[in-house]
Protein backbone atom coordinates (compact mmCIF):
# COMPACT_ATOMS: atom_id res chain seq x y z
CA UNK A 1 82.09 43.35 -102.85
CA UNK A 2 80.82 41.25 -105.50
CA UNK A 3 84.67 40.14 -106.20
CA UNK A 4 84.86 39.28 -102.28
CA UNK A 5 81.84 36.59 -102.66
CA UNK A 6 82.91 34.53 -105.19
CA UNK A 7 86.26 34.23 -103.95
CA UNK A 8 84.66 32.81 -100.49
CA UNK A 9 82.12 30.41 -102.72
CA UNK A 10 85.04 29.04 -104.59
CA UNK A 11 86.89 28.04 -101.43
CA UNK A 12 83.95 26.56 -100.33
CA UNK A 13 83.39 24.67 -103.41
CA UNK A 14 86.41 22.40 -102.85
CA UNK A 15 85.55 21.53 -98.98
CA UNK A 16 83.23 18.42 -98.00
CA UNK A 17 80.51 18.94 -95.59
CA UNK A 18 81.27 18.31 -91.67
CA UNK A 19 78.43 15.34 -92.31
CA UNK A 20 76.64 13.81 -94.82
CA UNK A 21 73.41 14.52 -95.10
CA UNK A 22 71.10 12.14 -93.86
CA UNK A 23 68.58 9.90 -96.11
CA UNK A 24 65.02 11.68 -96.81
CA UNK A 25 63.16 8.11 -94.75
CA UNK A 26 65.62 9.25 -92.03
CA UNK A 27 64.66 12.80 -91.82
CA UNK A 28 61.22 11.63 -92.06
CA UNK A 29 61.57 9.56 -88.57
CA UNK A 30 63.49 12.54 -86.79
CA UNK A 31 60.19 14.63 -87.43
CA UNK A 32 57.62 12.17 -86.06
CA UNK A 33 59.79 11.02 -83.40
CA UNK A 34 59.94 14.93 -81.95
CA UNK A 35 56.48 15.33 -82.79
CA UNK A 36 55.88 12.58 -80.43
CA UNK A 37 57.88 14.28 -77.98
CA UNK A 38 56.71 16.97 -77.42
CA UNK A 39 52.93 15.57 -77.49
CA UNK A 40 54.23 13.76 -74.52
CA UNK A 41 55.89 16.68 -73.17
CA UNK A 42 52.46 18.71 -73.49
CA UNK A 43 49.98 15.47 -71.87
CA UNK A 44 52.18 15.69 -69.31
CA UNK A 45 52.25 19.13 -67.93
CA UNK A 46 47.95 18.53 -68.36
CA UNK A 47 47.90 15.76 -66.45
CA UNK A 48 50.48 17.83 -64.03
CA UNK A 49 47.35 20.35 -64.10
CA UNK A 50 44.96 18.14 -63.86
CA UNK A 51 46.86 16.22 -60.84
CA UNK A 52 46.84 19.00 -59.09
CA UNK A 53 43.75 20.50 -59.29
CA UNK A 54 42.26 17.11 -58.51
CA UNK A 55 44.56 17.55 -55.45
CA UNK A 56 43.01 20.82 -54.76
CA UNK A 57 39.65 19.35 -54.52
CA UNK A 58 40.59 16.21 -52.62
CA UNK A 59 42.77 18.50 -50.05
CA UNK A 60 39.35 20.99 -49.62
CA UNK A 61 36.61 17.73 -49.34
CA UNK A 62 39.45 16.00 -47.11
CA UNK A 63 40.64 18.96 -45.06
CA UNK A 64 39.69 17.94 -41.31
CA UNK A 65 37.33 20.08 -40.36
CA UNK A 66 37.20 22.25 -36.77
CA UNK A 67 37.49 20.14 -33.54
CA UNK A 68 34.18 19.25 -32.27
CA UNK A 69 32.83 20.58 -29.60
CA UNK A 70 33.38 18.91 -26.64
CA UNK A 71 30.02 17.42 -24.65
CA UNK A 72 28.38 19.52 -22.27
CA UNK A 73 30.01 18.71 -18.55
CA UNK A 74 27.25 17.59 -16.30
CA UNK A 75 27.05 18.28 -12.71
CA UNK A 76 25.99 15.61 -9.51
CA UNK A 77 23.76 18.77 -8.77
CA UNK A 78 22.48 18.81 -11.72
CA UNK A 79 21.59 15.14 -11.95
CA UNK A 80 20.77 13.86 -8.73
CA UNK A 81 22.06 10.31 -7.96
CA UNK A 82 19.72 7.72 -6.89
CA UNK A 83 19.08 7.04 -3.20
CA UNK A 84 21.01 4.11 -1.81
CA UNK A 85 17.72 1.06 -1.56
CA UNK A 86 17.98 -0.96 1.26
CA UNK A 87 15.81 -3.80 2.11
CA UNK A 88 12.15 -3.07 3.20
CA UNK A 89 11.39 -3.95 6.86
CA UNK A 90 8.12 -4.61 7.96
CA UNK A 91 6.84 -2.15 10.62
CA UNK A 92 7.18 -2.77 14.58
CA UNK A 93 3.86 -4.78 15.31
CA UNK A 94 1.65 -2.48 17.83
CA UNK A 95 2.47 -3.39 21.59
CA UNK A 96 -0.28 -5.82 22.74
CA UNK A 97 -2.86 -4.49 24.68
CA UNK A 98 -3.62 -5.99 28.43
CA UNK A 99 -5.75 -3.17 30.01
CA UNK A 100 -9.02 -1.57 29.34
CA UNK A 101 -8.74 1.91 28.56
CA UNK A 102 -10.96 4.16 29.79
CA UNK A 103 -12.10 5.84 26.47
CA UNK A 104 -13.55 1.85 25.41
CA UNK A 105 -16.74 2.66 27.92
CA UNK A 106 -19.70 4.25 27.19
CA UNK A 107 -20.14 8.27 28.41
CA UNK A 108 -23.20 9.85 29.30
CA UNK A 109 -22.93 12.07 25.76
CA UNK A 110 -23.02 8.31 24.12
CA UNK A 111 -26.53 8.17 26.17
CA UNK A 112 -27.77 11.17 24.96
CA UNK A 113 -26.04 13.48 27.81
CA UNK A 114 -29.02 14.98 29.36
CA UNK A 115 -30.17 13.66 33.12
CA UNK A 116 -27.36 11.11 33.43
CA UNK A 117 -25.50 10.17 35.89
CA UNK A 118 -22.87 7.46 37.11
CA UNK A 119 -24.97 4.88 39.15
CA UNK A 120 -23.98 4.13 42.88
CA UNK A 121 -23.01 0.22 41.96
CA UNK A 122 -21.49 -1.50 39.53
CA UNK A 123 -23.21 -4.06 37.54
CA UNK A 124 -20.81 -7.20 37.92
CA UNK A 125 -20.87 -8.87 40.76
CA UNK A 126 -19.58 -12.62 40.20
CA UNK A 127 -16.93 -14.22 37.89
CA UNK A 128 -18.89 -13.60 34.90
CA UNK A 129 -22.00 -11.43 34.11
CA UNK A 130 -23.50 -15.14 33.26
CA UNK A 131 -23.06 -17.06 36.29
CA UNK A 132 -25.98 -15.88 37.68
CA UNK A 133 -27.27 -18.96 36.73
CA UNK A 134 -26.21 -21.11 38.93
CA UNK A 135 -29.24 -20.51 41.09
CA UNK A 136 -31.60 -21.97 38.48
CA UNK A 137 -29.97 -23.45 36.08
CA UNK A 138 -28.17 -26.49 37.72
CA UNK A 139 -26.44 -27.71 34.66
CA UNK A 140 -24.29 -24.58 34.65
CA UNK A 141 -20.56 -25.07 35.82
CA UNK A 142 -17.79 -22.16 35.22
CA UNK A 143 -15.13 -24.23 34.46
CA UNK A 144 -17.26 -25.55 31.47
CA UNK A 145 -16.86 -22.00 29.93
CA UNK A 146 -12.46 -21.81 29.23
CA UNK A 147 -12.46 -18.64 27.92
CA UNK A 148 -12.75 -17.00 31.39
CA UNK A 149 -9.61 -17.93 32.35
CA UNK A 150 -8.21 -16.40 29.15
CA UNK A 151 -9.38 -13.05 30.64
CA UNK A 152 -6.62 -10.21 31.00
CA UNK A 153 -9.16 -7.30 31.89
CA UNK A 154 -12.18 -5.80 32.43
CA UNK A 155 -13.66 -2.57 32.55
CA UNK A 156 -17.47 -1.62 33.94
CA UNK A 157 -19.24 1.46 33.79
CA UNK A 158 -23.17 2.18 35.03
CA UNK A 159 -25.08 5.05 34.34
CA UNK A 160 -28.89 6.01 35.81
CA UNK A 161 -31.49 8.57 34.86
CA UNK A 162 -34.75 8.81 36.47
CA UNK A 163 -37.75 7.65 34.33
CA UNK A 164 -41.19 8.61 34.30
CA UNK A 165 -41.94 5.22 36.02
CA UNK A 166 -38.81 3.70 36.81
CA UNK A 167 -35.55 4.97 36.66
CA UNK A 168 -33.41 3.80 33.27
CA UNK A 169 -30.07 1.63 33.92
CA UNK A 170 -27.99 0.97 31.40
CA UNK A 171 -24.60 -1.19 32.28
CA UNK A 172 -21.47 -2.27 30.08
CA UNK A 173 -18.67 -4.53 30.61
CA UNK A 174 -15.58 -4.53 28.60
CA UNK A 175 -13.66 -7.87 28.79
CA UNK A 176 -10.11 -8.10 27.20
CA UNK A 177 -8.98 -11.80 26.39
CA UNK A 178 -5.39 -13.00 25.12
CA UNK A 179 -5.40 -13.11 21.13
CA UNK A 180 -8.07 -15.50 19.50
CA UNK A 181 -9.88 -16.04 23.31
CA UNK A 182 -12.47 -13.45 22.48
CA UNK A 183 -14.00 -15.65 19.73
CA UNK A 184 -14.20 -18.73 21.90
CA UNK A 185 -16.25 -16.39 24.52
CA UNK A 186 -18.68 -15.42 21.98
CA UNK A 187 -19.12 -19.21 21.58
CA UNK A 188 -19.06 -19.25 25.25
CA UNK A 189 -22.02 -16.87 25.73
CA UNK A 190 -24.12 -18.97 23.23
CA UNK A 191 -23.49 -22.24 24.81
CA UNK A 192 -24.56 -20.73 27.84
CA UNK A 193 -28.01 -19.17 26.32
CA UNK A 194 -28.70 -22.31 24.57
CA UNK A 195 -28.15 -24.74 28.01
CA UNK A 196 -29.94 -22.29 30.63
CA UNK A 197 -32.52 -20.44 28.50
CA UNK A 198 -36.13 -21.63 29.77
CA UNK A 199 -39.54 -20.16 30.77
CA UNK A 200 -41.40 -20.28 34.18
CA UNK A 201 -43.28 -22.87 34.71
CA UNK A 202 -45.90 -23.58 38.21
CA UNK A 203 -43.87 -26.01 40.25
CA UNK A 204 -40.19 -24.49 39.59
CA UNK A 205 -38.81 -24.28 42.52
CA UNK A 206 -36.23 -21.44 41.33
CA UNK A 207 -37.06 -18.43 38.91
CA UNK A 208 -35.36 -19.25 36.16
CA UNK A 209 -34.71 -16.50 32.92
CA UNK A 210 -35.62 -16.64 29.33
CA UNK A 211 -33.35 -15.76 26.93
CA UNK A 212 -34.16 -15.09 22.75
CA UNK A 213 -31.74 -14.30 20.32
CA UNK A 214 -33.35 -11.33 18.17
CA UNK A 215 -30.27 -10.55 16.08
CA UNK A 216 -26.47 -11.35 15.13
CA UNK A 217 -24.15 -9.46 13.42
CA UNK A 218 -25.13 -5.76 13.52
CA UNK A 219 -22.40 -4.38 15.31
CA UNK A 220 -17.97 -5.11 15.58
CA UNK A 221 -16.65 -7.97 14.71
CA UNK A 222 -19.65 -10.29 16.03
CA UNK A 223 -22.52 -9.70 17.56
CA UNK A 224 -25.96 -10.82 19.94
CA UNK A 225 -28.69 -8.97 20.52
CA UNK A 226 -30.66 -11.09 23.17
CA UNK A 227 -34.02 -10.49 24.51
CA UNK A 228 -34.42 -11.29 28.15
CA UNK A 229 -37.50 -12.00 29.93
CA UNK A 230 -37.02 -12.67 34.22
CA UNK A 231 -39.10 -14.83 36.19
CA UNK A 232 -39.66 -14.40 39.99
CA UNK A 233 -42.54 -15.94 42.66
CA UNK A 234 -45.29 -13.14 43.41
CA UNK A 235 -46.86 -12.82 47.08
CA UNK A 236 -49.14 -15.97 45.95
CA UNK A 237 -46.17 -18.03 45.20
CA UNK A 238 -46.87 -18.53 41.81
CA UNK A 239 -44.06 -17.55 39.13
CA UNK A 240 -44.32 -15.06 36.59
CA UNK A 241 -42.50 -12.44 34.63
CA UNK A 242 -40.55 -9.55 36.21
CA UNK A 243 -42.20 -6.43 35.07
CA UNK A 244 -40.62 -5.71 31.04
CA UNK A 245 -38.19 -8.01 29.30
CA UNK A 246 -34.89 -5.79 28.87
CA UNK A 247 -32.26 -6.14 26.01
CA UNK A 248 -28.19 -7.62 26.14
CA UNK A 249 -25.96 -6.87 23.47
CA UNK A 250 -22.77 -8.94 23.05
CA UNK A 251 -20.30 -7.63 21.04
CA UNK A 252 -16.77 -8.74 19.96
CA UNK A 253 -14.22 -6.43 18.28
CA UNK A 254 -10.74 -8.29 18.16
CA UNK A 255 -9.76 -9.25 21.05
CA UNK A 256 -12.60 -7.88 23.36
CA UNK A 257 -15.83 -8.18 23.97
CA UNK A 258 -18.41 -5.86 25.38
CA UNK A 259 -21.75 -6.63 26.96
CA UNK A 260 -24.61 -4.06 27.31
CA UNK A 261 -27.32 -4.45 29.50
CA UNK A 262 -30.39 -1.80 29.03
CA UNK A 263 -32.63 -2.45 31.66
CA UNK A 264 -35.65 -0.84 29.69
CA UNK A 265 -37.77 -2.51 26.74
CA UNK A 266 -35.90 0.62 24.41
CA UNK A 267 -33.52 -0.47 21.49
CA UNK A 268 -29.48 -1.03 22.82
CA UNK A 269 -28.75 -1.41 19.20
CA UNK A 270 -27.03 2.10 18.68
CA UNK A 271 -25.55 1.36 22.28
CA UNK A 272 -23.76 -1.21 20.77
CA UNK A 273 -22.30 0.53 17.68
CA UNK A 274 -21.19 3.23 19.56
CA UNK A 275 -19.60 0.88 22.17
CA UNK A 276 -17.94 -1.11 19.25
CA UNK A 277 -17.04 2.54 17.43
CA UNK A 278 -14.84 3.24 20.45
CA UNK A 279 -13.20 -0.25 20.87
CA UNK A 280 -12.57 -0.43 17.45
């Protein structure tokens, strides 16, 4: 065996190598230069790591998440649409009145009910319950007074009751007037007190009546309360006062105007608040 190696070292001893062995520098730079390598080889398979767990993370914060849920569907029933606006009209204007009603005049209850009754005559007998006058007061002329002709309607009513001395009268007239006339016979009635208004005096040769105005504006829309006194000739043929002095009220409320007569000395003022009450 031993014989067997040397012969094999001998032939070996005569061949050259299959390259010559490279410088010690040169070795030298082989080693760094694959120590380099595979330092690169190894920072890349981290950052291979690291790339893709950083993709991990970005592909779990990025990942779109589930659809969201659509809004709730709402119904017309549910939410009821505004009503269509149309222009405001004004309401119909009430039909104008030209007649009296009946429930205007005064009723026995409105007297108190007990012991009367509806008297036999009316109390109107002329154009106007004023124009009386025109026996004594000889200034008076109708046609001075325009409002009369402005007249669409009247209403009367007279009711009677036996008295301990005399029997109690009371009359009303209800007067309806075109718009804005009712004012002007308000004025009217207080020309007319103003002009004929007088006391008896010896040597009048007609009776004339005296008229006071006690009080204004305690009923309607306007109002007179007027104290009358009446003058007539006794069996001597001297003048003097009629027995008591009686009461008118005069009362406007719109476009009418009532006038209460209470033949009595007793206060017409409640009279003439109920009168207005029911025109009003």
């Amino acid at each position: 065996m031993s014989n067997q190696l040397d012969e094999f070292f001998e032939q070996l001893r005569g061949q050259a190598p299959p390259a010559p062995f490279a410088p010690a520098a040169a070795v030298r730079r082989r080693g760094r230069q694959r120590a380099n390598r595979q330092a690169v080889s190894v920072g890349v398979a981290v950052l291979a790591v690291t790339g893709l767990g950083a993709g991990s993370v970005v592909t779990l914060t990025g990942a779109p998440g589930p659809d969201p849920a659509p809004p709730a569907a709402t119904s017309s029933r549910d939410t009821p649409e505004p009503a269509p606006t149309s222009p405001t009209s004004p309401p119909d204007p009430e039909p104008t009145r030209t007649e009296v009603p009946a429930p205007w005049l005064l009723t026995a209850d409105d007297l108190g009910g007990a012991g009367w009754e509806p008297a036999g005559n009316e109390l109107l007998e002329g154009e106007w319950y004023w124009d009386g006058a025109q026996a004594w007061c000889p200034e008076f002329r109708i046609e001075d007074y325009p409002s009369i002709r402005q007249r669409w309607d009247l209403g009367t009513v007279s009711w009677v009751r036996d008295g301990e001395a005399v029997p109690e009268r009371v009359d009303q007239i209800v007067e309806l007037f075109e718009p804005g006339a009712a004012q002007s016979n308000l004025a009217d009635v207080r020309a007319y007190v103003q002009l004929c208004s007088r006391r008896g005096v010896d040597g009048d040769e007609t009776a004339p009546t005296y008229y006071e105005v006690e009080e204004t504006g305690f009923a309607g829309d306007e109002s007179l309360l007027l104290r009358v006194e009446q003058y007539a000739f006794n069996e001597d043929d001297q003048i003097e006062p009629v027995g008591e002095f009686h009461r008118v009220a005069v009362v406007r409320v719109g476009d009418a105007v009532t006038t209460i007569v209470y033949q009595a000395s007793a206060d017409v003022r409640e009279l003439a608040q109920r009168a207005a009450a029911r025109m009003g």
